[in-house]
N, C-alpha and C. Protein backbone atom coordinates (compact mmCIF):
# COMPACT_ATOMS: atom_id res chain seq x y z
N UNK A 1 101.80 37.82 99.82
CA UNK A 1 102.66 38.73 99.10
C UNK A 1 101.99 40.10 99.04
N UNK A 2 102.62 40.69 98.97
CA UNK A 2 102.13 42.74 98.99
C UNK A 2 102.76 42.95 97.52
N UNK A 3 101.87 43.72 96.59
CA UNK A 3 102.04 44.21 95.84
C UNK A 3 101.59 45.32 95.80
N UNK A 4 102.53 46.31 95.01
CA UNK A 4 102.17 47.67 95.29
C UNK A 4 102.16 48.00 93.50
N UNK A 5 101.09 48.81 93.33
CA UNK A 5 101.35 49.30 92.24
C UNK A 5 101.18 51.05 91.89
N UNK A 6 101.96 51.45 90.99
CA UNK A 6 102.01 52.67 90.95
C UNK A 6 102.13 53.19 89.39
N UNK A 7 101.15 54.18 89.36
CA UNK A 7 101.40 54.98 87.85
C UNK A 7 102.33 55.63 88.01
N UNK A 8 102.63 56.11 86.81
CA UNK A 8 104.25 56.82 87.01
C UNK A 8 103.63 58.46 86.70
N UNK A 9 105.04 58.65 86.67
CA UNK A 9 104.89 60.49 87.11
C UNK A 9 104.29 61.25 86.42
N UNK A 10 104.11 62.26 86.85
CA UNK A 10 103.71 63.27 85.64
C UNK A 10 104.58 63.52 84.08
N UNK A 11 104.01 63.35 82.66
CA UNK A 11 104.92 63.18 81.59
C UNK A 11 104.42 64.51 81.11
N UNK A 12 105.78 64.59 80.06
CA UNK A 12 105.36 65.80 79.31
C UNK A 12 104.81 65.04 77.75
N UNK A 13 104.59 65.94 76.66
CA UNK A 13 103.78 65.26 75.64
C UNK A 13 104.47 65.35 74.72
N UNK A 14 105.59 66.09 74.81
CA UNK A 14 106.21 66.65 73.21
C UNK A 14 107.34 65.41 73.05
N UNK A 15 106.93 64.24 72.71
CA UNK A 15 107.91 63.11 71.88
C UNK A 15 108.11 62.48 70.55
N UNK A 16 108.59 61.88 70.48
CA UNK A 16 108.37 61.31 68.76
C UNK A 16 107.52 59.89 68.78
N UNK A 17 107.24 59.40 70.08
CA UNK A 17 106.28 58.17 70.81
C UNK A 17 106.36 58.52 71.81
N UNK A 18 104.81 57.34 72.19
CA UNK A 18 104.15 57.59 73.51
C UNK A 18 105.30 56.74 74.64
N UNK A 19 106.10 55.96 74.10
CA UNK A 19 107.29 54.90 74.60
C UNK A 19 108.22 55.95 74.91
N UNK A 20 108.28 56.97 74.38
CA UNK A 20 109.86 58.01 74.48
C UNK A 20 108.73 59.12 75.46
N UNK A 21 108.40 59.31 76.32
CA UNK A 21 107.29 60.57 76.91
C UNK A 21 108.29 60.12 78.01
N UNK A 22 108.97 61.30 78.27
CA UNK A 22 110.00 61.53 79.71
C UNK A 22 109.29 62.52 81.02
N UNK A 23 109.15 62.00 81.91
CA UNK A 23 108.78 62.68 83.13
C UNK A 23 108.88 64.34 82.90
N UNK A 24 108.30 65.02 83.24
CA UNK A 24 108.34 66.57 84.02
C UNK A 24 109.46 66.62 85.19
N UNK A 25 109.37 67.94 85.44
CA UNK A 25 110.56 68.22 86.71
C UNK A 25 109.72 67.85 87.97
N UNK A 26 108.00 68.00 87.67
CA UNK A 26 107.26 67.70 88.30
C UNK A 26 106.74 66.27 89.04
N UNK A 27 106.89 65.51 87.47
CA UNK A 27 106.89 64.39 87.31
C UNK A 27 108.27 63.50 88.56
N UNK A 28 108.96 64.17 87.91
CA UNK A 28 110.53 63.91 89.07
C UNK A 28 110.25 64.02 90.13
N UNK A 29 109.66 64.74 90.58
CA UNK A 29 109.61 65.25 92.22
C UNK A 29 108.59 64.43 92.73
N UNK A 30 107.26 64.44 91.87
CA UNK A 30 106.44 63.14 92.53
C UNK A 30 106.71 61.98 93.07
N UNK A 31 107.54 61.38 91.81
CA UNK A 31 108.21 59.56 92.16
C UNK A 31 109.40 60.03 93.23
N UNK A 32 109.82 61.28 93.41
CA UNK A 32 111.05 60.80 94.67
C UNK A 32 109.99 60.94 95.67
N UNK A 33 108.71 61.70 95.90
CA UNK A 33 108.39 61.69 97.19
C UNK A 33 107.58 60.33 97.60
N UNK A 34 107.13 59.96 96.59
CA UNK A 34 106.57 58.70 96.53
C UNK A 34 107.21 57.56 96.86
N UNK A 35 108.72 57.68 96.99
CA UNK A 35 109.96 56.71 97.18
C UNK A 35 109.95 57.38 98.80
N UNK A 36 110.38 58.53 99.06
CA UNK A 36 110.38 59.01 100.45
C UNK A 36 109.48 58.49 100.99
N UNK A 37 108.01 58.45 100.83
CA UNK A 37 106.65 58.41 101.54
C UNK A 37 107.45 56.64 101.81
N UNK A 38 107.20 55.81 100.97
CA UNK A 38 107.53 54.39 100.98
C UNK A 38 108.70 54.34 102.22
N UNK A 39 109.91 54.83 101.85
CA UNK A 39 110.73 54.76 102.99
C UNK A 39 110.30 54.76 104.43
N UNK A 40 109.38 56.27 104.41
CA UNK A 40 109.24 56.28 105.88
C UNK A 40 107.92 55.35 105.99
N UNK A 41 107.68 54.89 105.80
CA UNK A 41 106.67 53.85 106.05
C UNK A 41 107.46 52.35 106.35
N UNK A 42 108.47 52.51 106.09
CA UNK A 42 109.34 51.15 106.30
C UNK A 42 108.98 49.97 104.98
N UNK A 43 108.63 50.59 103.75
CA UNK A 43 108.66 49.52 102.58
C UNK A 43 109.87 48.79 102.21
N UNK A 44 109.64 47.64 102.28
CA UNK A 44 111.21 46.69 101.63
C UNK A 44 110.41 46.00 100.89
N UNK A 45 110.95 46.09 99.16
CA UNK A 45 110.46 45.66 98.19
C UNK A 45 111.51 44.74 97.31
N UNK A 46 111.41 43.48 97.23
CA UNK A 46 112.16 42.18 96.96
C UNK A 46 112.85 42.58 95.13
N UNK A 47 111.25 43.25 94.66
CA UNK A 47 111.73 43.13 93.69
C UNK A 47 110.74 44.20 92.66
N UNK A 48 111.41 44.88 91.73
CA UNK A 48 110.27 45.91 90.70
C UNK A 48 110.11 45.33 89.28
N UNK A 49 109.22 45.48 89.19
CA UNK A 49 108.56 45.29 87.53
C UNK A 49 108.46 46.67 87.41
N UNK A 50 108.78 46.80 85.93
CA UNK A 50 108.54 47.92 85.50
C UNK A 50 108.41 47.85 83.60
N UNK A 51 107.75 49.05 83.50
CA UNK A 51 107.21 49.09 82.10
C UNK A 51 108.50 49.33 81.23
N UNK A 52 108.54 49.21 79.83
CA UNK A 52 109.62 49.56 79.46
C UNK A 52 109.71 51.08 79.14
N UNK A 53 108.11 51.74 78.90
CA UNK A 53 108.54 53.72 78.89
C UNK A 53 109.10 54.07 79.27
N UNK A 54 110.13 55.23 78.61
CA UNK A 54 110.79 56.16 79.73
C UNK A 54 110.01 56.79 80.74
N UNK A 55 108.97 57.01 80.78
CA UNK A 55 108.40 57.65 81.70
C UNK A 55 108.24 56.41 82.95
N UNK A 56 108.13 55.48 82.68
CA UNK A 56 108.40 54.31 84.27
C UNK A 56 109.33 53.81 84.29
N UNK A 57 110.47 53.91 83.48
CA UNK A 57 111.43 53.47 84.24
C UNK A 57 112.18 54.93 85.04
N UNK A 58 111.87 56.06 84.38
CA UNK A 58 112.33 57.37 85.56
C UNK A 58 111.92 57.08 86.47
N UNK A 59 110.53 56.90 86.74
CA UNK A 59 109.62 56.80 87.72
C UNK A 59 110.08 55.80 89.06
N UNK A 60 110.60 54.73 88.08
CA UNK A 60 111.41 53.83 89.35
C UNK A 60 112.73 54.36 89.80
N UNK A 61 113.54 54.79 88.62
CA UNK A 61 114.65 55.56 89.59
C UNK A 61 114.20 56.40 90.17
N UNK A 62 113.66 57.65 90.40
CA UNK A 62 113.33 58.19 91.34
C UNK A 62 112.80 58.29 92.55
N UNK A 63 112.00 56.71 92.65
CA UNK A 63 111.43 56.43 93.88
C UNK A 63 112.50 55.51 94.06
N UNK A 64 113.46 54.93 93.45
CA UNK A 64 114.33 54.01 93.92
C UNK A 64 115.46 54.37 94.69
N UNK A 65 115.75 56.09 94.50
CA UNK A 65 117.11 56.78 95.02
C UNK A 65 116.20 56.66 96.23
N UNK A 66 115.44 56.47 96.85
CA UNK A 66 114.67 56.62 98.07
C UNK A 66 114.39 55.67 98.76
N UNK A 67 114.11 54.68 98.42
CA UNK A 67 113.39 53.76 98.57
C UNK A 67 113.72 52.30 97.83
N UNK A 68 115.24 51.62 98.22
CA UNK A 68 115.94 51.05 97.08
C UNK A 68 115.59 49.59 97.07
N UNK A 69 115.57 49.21 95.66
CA UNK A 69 114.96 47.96 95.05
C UNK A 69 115.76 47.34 94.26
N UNK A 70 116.34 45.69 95.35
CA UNK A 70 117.21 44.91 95.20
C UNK A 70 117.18 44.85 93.65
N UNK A 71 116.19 44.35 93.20
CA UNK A 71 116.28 43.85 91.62
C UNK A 71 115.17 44.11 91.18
N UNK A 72 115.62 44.79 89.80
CA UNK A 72 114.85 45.35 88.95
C UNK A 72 114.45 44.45 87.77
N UNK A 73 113.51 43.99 87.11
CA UNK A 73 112.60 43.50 85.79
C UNK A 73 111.65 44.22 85.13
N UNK A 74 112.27 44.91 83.77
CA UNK A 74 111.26 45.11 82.54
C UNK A 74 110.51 44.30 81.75
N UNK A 75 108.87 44.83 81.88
CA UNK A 75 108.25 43.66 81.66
C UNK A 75 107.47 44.37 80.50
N UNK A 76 107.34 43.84 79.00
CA UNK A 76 106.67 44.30 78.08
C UNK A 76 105.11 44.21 78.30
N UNK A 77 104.99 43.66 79.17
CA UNK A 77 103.33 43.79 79.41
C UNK A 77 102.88 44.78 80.37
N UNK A 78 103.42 45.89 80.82
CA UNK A 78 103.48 46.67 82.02
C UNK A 78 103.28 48.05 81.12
N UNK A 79 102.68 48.09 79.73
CA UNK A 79 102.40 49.03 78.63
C UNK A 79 101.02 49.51 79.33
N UNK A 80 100.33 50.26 78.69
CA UNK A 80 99.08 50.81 78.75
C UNK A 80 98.17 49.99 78.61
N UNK A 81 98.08 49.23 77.24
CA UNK A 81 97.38 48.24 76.91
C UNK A 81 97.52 47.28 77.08
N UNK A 82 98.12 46.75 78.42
CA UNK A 82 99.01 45.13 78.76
C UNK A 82 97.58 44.78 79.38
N UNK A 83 98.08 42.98 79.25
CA UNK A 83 97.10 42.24 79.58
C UNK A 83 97.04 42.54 81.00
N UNK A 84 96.32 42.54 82.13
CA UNK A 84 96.11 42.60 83.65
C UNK A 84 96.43 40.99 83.67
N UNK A 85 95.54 40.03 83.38
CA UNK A 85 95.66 38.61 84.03
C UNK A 85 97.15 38.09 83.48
N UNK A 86 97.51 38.47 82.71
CA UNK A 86 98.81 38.00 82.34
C UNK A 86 99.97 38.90 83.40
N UNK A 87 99.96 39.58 84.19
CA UNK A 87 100.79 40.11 84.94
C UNK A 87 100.16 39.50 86.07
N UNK A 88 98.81 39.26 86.37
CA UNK A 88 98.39 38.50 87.75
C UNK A 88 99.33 37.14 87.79
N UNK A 89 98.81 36.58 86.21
CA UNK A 89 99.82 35.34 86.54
C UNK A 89 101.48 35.16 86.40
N UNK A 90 101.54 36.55 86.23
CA UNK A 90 102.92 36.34 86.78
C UNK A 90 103.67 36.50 87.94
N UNK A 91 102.65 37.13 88.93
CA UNK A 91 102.59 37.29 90.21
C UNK A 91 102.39 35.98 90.96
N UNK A 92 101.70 35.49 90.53
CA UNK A 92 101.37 34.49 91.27
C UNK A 92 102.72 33.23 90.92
N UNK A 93 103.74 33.51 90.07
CA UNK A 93 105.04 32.89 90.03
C UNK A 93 106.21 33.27 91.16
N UNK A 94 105.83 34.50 91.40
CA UNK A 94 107.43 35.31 92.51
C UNK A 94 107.40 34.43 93.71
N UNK A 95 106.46 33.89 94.50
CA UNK A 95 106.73 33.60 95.59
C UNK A 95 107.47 32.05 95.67
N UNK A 96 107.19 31.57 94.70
CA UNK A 96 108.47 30.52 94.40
C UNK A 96 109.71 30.91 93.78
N UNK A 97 110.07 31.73 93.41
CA UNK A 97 111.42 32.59 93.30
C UNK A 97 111.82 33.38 94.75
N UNK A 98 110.64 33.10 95.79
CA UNK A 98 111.13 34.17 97.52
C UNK A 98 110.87 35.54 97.05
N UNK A 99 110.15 35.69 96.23
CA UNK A 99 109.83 37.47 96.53
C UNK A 99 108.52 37.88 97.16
N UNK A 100 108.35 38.37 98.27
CA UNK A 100 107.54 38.47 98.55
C UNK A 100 106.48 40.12 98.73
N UNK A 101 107.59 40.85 98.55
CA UNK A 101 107.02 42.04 98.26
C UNK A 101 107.43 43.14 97.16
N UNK A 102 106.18 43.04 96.10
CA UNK A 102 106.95 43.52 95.15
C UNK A 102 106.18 44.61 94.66
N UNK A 103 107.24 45.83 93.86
CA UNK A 103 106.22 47.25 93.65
C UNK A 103 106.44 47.16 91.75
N UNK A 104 105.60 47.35 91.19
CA UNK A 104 104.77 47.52 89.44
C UNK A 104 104.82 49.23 89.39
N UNK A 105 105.92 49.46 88.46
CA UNK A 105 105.40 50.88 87.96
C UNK A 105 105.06 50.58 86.44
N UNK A 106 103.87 51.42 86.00
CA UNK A 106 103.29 51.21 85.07
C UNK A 106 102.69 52.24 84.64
N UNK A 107 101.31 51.96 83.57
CA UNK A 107 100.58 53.08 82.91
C UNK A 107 98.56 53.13 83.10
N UNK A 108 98.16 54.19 83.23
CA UNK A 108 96.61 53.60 83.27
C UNK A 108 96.47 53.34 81.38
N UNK A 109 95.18 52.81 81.58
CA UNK A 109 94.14 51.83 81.95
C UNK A 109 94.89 50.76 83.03
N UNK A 110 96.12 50.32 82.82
CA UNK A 110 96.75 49.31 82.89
C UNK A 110 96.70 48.76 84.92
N UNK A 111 96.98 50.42 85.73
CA UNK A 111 96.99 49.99 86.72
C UNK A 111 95.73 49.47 87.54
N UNK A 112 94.95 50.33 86.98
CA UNK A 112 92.92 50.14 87.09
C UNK A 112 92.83 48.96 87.60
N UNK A 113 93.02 47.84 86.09
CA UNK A 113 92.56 47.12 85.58
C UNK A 113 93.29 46.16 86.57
N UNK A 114 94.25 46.30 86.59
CA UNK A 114 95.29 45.08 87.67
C UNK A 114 94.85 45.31 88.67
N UNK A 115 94.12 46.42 89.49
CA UNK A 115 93.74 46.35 90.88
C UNK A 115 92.56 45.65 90.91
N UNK A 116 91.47 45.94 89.76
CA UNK A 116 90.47 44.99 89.58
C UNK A 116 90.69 43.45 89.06
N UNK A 117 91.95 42.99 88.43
CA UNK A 117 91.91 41.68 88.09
C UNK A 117 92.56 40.77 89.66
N UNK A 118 93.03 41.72 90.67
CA UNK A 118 93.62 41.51 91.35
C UNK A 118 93.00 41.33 92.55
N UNK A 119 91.35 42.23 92.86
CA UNK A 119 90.67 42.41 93.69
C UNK A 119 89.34 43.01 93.49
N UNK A 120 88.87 41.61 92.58
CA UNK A 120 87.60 41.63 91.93
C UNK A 120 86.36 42.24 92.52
N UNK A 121 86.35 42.11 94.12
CA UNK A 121 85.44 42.93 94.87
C UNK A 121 85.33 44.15 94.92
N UNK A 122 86.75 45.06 94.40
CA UNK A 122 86.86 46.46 94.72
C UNK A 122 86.57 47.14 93.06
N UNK A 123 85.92 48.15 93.55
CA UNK A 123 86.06 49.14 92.04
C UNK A 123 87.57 49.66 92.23
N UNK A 124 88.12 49.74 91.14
CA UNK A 124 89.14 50.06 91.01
C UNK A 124 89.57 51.63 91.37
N UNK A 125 90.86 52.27 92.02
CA UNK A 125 90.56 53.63 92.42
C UNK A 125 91.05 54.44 91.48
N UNK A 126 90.56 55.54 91.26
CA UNK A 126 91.07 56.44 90.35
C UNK A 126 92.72 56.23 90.44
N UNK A 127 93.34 56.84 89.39
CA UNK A 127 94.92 56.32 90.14
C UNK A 127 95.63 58.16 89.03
N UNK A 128 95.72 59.19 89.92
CA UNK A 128 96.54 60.12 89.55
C UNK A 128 98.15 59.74 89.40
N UNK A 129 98.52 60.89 88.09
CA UNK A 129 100.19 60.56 88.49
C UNK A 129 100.45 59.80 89.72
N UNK A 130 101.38 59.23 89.88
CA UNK A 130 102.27 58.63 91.20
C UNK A 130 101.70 58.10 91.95
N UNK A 131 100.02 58.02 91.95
CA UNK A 131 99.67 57.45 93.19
C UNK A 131 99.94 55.83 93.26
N UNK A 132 99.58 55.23 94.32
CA UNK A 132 100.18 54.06 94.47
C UNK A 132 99.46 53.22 95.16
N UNK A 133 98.77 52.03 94.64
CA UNK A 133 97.24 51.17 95.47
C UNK A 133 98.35 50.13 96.29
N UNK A 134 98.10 49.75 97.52
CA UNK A 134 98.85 48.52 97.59
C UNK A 134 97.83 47.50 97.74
N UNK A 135 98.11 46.16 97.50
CA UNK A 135 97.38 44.78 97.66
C UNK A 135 98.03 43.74 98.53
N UNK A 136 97.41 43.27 99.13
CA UNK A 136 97.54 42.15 99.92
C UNK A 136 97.05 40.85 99.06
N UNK A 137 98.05 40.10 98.21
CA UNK A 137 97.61 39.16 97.60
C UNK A 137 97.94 37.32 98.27
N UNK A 138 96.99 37.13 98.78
CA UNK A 138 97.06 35.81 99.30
C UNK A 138 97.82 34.15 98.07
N UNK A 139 98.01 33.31 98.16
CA UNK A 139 97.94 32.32 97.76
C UNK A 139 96.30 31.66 97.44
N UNK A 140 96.46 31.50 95.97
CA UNK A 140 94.95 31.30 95.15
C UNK A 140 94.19 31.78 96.32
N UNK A 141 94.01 33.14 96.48
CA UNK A 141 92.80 33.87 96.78
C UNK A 141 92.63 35.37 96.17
N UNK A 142 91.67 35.82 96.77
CA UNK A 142 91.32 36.77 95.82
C UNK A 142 92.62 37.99 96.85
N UNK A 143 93.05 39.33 96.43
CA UNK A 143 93.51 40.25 96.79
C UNK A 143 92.94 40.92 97.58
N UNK A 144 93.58 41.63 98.73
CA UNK A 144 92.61 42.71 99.11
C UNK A 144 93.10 44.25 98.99
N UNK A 145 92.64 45.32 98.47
CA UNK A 145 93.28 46.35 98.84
C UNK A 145 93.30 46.75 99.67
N UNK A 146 94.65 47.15 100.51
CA UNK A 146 94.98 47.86 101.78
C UNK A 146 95.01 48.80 101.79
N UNK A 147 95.42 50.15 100.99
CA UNK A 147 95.57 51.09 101.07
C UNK A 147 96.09 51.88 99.44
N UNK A 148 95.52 53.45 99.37
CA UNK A 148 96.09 53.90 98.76
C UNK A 148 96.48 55.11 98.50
N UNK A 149 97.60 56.09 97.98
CA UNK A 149 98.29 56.76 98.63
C UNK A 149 98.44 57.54 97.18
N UNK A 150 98.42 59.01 97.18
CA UNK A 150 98.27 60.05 96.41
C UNK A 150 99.20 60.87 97.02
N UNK A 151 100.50 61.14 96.18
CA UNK A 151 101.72 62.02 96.29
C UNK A 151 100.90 63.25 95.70
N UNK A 152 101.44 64.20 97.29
CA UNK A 152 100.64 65.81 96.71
C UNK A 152 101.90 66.58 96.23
């Protein structure tokens, strides 16, 4: 299975919560190119998790007008402070549901930490707005990271 994960866009700060923080115009333009970049790369993604912030679920529509994703799931653990192994093991459920490639928009610490619970060998990569690690996650084995990709 390929999992891709991605912080979401650039936010602005002025909210009444860190749950209500809505993308920039900037922020906007990142996740569509980040959806473009995916397109032309030929990404087909089964299925998205996504955080419940406004700032990731923009984040998925905007890479989604681009780059479109059959079915969508909000997942309360896809927060800042979400467990990593508790989203590993929920990964490790999709491929008996047939999903086999699936993209996580989310928040740091949160994405870090999932690339490291995910691919214990790697230090985890810095992860700017929008950028996006992908993993190659085997059946009970460890992950590998393949690649990762910084919307300029």
């Amino acid at each position: 299975m390929k999992v891709c994960i991605m912080r979401h866009g650039e936010a602005g700060f002025s909210a009444s919560s860190d749950a209500s923080r809505s993308l920039t115009d900037f922020g906007r333009k990142q996740a569509s190119q980040a959806g473009l970049w995916l397109n032309q790369q030929d990404y087909k993604f089964d299925l998205g998790l996504v955080s419940p912030y406004l700032r990731a679920q923009q984040t998925f529509s905007e890479l989604s007008a681009y780059c479109p994703v059959p079915k969508v799931e909000t997942d309360n653990f896809l927060v800042p402070g979400g467990s990593p192994s508790h989203i590993a093991d929920l990964l490790m459920t999709l491929p008996a549901r047939g999903i086999e490639n699936v993209i996580i928009v989310s928040h740091l610490p949160l994405v870090g930490y999932l690339v490291n619970e995910l691919c214990p060998e790697v230090s985890p990569p810095m992860f700017p707005t929008a950028a996006i690690a992908c993993v190659e996650l085997p059946p009970n084995a460890a992950g590998k990271l393949e690649w990762f990709h910084v919307v300029e």
